[in-house]
C-alpha atoms as a PDB file:
ATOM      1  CA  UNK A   1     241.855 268.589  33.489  1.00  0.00           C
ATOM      2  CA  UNK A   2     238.671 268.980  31.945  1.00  0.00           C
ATOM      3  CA  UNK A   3     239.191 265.952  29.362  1.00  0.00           C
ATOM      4  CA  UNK A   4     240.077 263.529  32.521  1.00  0.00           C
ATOM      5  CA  UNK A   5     236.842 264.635  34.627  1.00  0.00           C
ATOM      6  CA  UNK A   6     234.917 263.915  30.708  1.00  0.00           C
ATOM      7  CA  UNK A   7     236.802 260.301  30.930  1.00  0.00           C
ATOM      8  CA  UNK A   8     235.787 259.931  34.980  1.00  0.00           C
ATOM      9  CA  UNK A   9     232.379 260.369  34.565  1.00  0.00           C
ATOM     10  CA  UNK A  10     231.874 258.248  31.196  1.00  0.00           C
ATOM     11  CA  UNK A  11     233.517 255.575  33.145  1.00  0.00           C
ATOM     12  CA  UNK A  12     231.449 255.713  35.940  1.00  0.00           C
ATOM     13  CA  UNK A  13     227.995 255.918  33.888  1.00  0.00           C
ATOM     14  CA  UNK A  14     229.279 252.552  31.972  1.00  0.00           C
ATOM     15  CA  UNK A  15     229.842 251.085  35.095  1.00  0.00           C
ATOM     16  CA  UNK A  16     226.382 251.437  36.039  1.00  0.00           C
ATOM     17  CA  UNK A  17     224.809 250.469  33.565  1.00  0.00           C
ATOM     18  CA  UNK A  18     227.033 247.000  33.672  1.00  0.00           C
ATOM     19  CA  UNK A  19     225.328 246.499  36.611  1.00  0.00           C
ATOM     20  CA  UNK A  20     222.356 247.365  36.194  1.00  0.00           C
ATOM     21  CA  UNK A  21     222.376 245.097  33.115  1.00  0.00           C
ATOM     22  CA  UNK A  22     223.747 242.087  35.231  1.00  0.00           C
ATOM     23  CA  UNK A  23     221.034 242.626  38.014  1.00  0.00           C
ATOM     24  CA  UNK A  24     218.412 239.724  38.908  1.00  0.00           C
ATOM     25  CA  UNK A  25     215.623 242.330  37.913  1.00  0.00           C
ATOM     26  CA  UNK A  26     216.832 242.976  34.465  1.00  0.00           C
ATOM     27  CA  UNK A  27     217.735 239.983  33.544  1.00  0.00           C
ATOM     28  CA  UNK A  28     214.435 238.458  34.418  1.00  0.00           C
ATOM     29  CA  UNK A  29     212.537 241.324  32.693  1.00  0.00           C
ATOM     30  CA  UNK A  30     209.540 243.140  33.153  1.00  0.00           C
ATOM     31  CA  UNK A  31     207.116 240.061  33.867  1.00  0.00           C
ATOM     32  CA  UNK A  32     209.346 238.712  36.883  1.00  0.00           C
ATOM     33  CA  UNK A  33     207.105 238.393  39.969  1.00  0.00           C
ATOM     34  CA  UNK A  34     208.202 239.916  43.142  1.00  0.00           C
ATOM     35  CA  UNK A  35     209.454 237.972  45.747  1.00  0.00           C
ATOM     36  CA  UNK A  36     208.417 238.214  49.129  1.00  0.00           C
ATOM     37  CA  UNK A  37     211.194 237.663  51.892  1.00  0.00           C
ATOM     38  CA  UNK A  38     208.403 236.302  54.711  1.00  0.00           C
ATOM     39  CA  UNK A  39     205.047 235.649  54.677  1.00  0.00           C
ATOM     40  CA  UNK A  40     202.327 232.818  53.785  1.00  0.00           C
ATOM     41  CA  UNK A  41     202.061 231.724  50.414  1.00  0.00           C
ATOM     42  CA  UNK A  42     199.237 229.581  48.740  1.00  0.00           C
ATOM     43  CA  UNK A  43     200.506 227.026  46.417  1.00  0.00           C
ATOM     44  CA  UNK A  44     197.913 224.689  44.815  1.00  0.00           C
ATOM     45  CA  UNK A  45     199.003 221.464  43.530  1.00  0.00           C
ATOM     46  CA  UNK A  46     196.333 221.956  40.275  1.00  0.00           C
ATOM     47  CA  UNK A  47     194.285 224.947  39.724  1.00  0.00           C
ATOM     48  CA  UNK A  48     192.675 223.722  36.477  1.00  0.00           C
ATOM     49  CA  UNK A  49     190.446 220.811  37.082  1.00  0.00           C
ATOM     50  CA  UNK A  50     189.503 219.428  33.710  1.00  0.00           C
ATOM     51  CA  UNK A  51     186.301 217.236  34.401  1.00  0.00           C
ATOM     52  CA  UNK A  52     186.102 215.691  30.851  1.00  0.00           C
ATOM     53  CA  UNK A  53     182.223 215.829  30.010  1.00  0.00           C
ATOM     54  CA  UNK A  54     179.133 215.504  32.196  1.00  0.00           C
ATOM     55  CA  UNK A  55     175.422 215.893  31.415  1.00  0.00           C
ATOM     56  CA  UNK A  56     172.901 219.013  32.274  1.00  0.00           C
ATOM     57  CA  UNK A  57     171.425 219.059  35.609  1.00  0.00           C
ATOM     58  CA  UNK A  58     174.727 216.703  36.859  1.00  0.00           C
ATOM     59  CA  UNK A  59     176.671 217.944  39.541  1.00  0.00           C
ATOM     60  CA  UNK A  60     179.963 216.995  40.628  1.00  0.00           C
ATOM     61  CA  UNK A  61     182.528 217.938  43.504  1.00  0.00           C
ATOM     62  CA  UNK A  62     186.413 218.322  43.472  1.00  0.00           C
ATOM     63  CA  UNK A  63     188.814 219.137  45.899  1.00  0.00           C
ATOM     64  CA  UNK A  64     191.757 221.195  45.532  1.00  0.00           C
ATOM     65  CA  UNK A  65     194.879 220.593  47.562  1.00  0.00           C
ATOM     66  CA  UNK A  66     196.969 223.805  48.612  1.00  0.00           C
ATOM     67  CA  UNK A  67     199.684 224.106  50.871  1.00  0.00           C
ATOM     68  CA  UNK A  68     201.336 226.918  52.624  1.00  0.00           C
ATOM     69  CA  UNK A  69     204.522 227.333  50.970  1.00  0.00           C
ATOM     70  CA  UNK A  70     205.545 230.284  53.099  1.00  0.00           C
ATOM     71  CA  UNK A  71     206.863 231.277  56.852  1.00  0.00           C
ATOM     72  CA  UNK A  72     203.432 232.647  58.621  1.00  0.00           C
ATOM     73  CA  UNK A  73     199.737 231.240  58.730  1.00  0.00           C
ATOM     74  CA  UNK A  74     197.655 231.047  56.011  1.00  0.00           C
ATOM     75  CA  UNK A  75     194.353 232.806  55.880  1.00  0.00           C
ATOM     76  CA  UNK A  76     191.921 231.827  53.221  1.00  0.00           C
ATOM     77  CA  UNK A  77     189.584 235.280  53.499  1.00  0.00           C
ATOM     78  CA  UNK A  78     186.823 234.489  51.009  1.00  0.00           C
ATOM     79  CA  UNK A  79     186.180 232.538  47.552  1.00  0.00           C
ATOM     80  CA  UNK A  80     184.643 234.631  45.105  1.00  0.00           C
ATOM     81  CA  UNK A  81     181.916 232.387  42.728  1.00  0.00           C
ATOM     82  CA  UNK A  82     181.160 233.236  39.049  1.00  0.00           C
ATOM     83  CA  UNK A  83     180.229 230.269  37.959  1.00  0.00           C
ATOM     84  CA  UNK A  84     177.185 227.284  38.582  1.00  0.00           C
ATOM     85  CA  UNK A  85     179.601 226.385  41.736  1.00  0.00           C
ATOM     86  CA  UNK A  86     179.308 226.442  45.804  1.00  0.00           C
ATOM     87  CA  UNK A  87     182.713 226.702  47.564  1.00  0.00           C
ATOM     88  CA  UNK A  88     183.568 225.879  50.762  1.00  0.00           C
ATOM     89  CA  UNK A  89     186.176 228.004  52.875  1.00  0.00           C
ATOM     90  CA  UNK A  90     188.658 225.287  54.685  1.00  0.00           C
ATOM     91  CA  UNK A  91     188.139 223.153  57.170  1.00  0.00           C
ATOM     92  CA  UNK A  92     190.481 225.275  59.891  1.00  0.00           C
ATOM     93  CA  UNK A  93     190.577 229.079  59.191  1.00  0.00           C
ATOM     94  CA  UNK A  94     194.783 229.207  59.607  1.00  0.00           C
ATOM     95  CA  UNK A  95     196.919 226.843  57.744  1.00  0.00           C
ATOM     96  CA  UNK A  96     200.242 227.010  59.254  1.00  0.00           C
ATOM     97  CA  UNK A  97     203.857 226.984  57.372  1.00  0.00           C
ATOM     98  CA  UNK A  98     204.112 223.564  55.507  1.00  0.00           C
ATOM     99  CA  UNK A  99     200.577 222.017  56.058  1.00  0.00           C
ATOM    100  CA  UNK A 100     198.067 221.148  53.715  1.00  0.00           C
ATOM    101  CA  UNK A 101     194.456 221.925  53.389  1.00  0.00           C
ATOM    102  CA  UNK A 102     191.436 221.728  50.805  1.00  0.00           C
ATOM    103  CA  UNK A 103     188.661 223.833  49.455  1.00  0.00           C
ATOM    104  CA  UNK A 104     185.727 221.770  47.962  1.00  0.00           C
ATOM    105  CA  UNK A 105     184.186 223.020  45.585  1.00  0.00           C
ATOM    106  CA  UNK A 106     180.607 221.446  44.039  1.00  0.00           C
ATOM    107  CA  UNK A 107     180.008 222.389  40.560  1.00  0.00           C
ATOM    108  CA  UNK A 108     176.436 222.281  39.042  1.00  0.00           C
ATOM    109  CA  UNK A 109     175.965 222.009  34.871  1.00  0.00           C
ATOM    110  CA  UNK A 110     172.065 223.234  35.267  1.00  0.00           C
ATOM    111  CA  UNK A 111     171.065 224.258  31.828  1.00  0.00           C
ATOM    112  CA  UNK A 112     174.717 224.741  30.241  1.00  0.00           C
ATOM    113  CA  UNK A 113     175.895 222.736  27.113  1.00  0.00           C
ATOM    114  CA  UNK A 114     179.161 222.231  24.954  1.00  0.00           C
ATOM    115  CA  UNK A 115     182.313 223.435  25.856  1.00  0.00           C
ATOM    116  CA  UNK A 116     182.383 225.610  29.418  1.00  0.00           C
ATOM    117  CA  UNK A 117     185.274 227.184  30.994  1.00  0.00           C
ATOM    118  CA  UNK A 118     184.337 228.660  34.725  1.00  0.00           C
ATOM    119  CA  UNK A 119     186.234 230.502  37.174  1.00  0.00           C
ATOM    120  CA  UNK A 120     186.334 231.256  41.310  1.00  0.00           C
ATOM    121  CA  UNK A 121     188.524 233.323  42.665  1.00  0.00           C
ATOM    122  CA  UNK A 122     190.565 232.728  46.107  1.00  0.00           C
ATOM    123  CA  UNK A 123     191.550 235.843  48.048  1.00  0.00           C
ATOM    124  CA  UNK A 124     194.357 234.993  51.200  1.00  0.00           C
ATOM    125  CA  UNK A 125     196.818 236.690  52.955  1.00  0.00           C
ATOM    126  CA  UNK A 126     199.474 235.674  50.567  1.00  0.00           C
ATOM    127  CA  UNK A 127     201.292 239.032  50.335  1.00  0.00           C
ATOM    128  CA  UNK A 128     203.029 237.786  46.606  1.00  0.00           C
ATOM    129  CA  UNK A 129     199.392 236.289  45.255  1.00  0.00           C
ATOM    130  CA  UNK A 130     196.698 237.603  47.436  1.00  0.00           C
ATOM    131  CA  UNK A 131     194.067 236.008  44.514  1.00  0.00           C
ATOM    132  CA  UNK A 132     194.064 232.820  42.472  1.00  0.00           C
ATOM    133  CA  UNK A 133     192.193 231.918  39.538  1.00  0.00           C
ATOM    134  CA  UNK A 134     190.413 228.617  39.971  1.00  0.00           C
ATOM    135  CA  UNK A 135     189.011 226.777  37.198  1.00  0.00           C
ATOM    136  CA  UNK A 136     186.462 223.934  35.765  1.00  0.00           C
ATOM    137  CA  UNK A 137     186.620 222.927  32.475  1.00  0.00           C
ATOM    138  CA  UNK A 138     184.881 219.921  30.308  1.00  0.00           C
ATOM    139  CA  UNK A 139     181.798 219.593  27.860  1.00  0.00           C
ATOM    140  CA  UNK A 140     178.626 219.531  29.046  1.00  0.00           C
ATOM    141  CA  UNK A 141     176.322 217.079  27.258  1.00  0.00           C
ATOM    142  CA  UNK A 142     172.906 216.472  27.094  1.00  0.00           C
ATOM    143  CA  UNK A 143     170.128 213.502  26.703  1.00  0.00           C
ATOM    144  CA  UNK A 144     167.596 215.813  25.325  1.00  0.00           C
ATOM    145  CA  UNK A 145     166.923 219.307  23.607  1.00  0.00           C
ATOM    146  CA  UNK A 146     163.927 221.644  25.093  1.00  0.00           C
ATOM    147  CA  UNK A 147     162.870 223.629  21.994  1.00  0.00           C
ATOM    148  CA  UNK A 148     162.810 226.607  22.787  1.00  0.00           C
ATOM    149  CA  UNK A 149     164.339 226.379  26.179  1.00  0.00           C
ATOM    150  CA  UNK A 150     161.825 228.639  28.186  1.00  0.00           C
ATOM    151  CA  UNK A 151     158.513 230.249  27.544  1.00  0.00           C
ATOM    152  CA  UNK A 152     159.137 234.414  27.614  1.00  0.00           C
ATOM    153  CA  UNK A 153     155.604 236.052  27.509  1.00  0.00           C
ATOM    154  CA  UNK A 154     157.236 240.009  27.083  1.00  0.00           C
ATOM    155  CA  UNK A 155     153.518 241.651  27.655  1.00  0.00           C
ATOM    156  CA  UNK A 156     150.686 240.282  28.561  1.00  0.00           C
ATOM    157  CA  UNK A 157     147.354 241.792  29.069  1.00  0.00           C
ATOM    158  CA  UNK A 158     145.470 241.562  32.125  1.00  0.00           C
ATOM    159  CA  UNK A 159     142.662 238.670  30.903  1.00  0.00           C
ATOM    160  CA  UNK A 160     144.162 237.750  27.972  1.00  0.00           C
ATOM    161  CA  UNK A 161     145.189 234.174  27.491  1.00  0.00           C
ATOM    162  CA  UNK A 162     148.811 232.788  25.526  1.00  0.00           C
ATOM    163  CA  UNK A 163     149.046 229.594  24.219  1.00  0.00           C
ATOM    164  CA  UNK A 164     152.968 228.030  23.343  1.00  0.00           C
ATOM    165  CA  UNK A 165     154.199 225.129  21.611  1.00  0.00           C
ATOM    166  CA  UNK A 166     157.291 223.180  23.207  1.00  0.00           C
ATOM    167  CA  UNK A 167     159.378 220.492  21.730  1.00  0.00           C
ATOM    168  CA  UNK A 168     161.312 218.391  23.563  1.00  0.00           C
ATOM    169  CA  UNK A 169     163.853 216.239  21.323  1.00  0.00           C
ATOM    170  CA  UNK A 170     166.098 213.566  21.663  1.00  0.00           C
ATOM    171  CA  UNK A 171     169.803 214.439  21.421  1.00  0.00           C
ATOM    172  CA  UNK A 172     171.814 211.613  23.479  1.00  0.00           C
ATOM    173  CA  UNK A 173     169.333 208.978  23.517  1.00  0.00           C
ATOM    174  CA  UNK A 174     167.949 207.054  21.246  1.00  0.00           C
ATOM    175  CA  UNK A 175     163.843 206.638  22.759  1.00  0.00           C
ATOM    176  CA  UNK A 176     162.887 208.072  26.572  1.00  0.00           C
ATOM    177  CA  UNK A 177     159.350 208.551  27.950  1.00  0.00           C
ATOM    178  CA  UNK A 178     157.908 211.382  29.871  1.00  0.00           C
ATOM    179  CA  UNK A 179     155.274 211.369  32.635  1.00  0.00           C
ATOM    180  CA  UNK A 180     153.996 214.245  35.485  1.00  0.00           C
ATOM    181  CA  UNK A 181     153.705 217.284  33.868  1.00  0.00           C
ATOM    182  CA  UNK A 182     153.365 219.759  36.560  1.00  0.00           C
ATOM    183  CA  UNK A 183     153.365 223.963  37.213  1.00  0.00           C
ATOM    184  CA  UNK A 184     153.959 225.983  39.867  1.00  0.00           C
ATOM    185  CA  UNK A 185     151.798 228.741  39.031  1.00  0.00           C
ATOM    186  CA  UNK A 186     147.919 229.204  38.977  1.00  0.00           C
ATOM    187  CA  UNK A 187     147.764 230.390  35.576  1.00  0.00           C
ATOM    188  CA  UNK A 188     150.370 227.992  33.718  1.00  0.00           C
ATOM    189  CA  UNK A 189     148.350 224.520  32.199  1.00  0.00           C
ATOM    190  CA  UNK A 190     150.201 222.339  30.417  1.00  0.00           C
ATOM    191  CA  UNK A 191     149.107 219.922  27.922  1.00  0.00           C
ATOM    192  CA  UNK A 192     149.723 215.714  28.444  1.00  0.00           C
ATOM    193  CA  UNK A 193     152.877 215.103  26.013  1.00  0.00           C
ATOM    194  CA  UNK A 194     151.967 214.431  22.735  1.00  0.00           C
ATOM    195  CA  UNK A 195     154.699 211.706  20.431  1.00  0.00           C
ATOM    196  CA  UNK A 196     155.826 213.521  17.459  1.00  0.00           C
ATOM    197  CA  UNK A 197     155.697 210.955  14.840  1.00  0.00           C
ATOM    198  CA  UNK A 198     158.793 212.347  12.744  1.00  0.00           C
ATOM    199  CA  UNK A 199     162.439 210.823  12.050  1.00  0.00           C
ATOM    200  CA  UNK A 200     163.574 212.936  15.128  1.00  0.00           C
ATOM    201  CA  UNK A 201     161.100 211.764  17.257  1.00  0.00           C
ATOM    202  CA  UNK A 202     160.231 213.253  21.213  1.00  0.00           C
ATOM    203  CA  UNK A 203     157.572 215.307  22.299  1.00  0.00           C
ATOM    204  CA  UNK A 204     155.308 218.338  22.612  1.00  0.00           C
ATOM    205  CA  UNK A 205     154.019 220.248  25.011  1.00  0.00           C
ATOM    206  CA  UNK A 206     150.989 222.961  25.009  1.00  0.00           C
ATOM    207  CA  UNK A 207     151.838 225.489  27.278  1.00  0.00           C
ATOM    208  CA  UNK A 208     148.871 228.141  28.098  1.00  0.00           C
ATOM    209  CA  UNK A 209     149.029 230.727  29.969  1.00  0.00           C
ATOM    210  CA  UNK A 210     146.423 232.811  31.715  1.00  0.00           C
ATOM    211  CA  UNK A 211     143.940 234.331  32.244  1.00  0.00           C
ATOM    212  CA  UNK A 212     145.376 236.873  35.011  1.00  0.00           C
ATOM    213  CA  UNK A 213     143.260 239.595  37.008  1.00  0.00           C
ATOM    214  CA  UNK A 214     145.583 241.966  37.933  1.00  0.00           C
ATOM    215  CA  UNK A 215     149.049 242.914  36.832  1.00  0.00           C
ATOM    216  CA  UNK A 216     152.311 240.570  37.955  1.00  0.00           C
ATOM    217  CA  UNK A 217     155.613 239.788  37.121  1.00  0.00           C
ATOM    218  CA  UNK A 218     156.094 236.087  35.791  1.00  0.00           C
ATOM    219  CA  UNK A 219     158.367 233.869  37.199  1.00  0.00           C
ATOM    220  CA  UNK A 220     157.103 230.513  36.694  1.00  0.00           C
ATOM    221  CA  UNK A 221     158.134 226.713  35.444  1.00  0.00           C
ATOM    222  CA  UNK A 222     156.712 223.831  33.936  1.00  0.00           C
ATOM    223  CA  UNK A 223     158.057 220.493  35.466  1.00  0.00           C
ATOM    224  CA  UNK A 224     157.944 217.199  33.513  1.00  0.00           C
ATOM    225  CA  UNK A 225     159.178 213.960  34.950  1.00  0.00           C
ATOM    226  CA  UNK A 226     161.392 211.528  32.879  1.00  0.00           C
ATOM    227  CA  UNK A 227     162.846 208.303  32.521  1.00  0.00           C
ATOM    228  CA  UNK A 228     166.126 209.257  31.468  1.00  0.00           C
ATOM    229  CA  UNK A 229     169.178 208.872  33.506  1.00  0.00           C
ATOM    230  CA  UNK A 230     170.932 212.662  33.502  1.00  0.00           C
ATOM    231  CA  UNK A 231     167.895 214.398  33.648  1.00  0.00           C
ATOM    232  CA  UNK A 232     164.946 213.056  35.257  1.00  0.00           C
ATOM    233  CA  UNK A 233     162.918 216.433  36.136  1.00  0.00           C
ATOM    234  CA  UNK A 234     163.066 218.892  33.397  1.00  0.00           C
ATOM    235  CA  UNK A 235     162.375 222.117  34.285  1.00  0.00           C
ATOM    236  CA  UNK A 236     161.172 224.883  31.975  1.00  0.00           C
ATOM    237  CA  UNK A 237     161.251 228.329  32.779  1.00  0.00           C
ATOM    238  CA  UNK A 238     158.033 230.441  31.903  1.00  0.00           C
ATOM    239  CA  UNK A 239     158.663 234.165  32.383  1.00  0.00           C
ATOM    240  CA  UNK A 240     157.333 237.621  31.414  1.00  0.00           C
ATOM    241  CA  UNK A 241     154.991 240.327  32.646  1.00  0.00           C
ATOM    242  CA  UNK A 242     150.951 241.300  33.212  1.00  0.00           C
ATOM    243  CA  UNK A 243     150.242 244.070  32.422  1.00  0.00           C
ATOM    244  CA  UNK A 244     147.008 246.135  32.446  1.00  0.00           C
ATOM    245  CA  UNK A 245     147.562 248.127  29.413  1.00  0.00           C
ATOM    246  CA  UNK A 246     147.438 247.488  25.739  1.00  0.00           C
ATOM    247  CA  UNK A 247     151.272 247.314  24.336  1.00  0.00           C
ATOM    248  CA  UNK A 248     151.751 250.680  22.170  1.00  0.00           C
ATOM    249  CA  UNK A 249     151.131 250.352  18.028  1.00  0.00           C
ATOM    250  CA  UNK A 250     154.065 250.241  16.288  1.00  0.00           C
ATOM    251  CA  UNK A 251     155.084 253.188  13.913  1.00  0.00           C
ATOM    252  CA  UNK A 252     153.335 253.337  10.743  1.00  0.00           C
ATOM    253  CA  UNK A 253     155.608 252.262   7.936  1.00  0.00           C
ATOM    254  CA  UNK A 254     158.125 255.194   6.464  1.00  0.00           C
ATOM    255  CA  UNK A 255     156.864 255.763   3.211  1.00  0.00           C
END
C-alpha cells in the first residue's frame, strides 16, 4: 500500500510540473510583461526621435503620435522634463479607445555640443505602462567656441576689481564678425572685440569686473551680437560672489 501512495504522489508532482513548464508564463520567462485584460493603453508610433545634428542656441519642435491601443479613455497626467525641452500635455485631456493624439514637444540645444541623448517622461493611466521614456537624440554643432565658456569670479572682495580674458574662436565657420557688446549688470564692462591675428583667428574680449560696495551674489552675462547664422547673440555667463571679507590663507606648506 505504502509503495502505490509513493507512486500516486510522484505522479501527481510530475504532472505539475508538466504544466507548469507548458504555461504562457514560463515559457515566456521572467521578462514577459503583464497583460492587462481592460484598460487604456498608450502606444506611440516612435519614441526615439533622432534629429540628426543642429547648432547651439537652435531649437526645434517634434510631434509624437500615440494612440490608445486599449478599451477605456486615455489620460495623459503629466510629462516629466529633464532635458533643454518644453512639453505640451494634448490637445483634449481624454483620448478615447482607438483615436490618436500628439504631444509636442520643443527642444532647445542652448549651450550643449557633440553627441546628446535627452529624456521626458510620460505618466498616463495606462495600467500595463503607466510611464514612457521619450527621447531626442542628434549632435549638436557649433559655429564658434567661447574660451572659457563663462566668467566664475569664486570670491570677490567688496572694492576690489577682476579683470578676464575671453576668446571667442571659430569652429564651423571659416571668418564671422562681431558687433554690440553689451552687460546686464552695473559692474560688468566689457572691452570692444579685439582680431586675434593667429592661424585660428576670432576674437577677444576684456571682461572687468567691479568695483562692488557691498556684498552680492553674481549672476550676470555679457551679450555680443554676431553675424553668424546659428548663433547671432552670444551670451556669456559671468557668475560668483562679493564678499566683504578677505578669502582665508592657505596652509603653510608641510615640511
Amino acid at each position: 500500500m505504502m509503495s502505490m501512495l509513493r507512486k500516486l504522489s510522484s505522479g501527481v508532482a510530475t504532472a505539475a510540473l508538466l504544466l507548469l513548464a507548458l504555461s504562457p508564463a514560463a515559457s515566456a520567462g521572467t521578462s514577459a510583461r503583464p497583460q492587462a485584460s481592460s484598460g487604456p493603453r498608450l502606444t506611440f508610433d516612435e519614441q526615439t526621435f533622432d534629429f540628426d545634428k543642429m547648432y547651439q542656441e537652435d531649437t526645434l519642435t517634434h510631434e509624437f503620435k500615440f494612440r490608445n491601443t486599449g478599451n477605456a479613455p486615455l489620460i495623459i497626467e503629466k510629462i516629466i522634463i529633464t532635458c533643454g525641452c518644453a512639453a505640451a500635455l494634448p490637445p483634449q485631456r481624454e483620448t478615447a479607445p482607438g483615436a490618436t493624439s500628439t504631444i509636442k514637444v520643443t527642444f532647445r540645444a542652448g549651450r550643449m555640443r557633440d553627441k546628446v541623448t535627452k529624456h521626458l517622461y510620460v505618466d498616463s493611466n495606462d495600467p500595463v505602462e503607466p510611464r514612457v521614456t521619450l527621447t531626442f537624440t542628434g549632435v549638436i554643432k557649433r559655429e564658434v567656441d567661447i574660451i572659457p565658456s563663462g566668467v566664475f569670479l569664486a570670491s570677490v572682495k567688496v572694492g576690489e576689481t577682476i579683470e578676464r580674458d575671453l576668446l571667442i574662436r571659430p569652429v564651423d565657420v571659416k571668418t564671422f564678425h562681431l558687433s554690440d557688446v553689451t552687460t546686464d549688470h552695473q559692474a560688468v564692462h566689457a572691452s570692444d572685440p579685439e582680431p586675434i591675428n593667429d592661424k585660428l583667428g576670432g576674437y577677444r574680449l576684456k571682461v572687468r569686473f567691479g568695483p562692488v560696495a557691498k556684498p552680492e551674489r553674481i549672476n550676470a552675462h555679457v551679450f555680443v551680437r554676431t553675424d553668424l547664422e546659428h548663433a547671432k547673440l552670444l551670451r556669456i555667463p559671468i557668475y560668483g560672489k562679493v564678499t566683504d571679507q578677505q578669502p582665508p590663507a592657505p596652509p603653510p606648506p608641510a615640511r
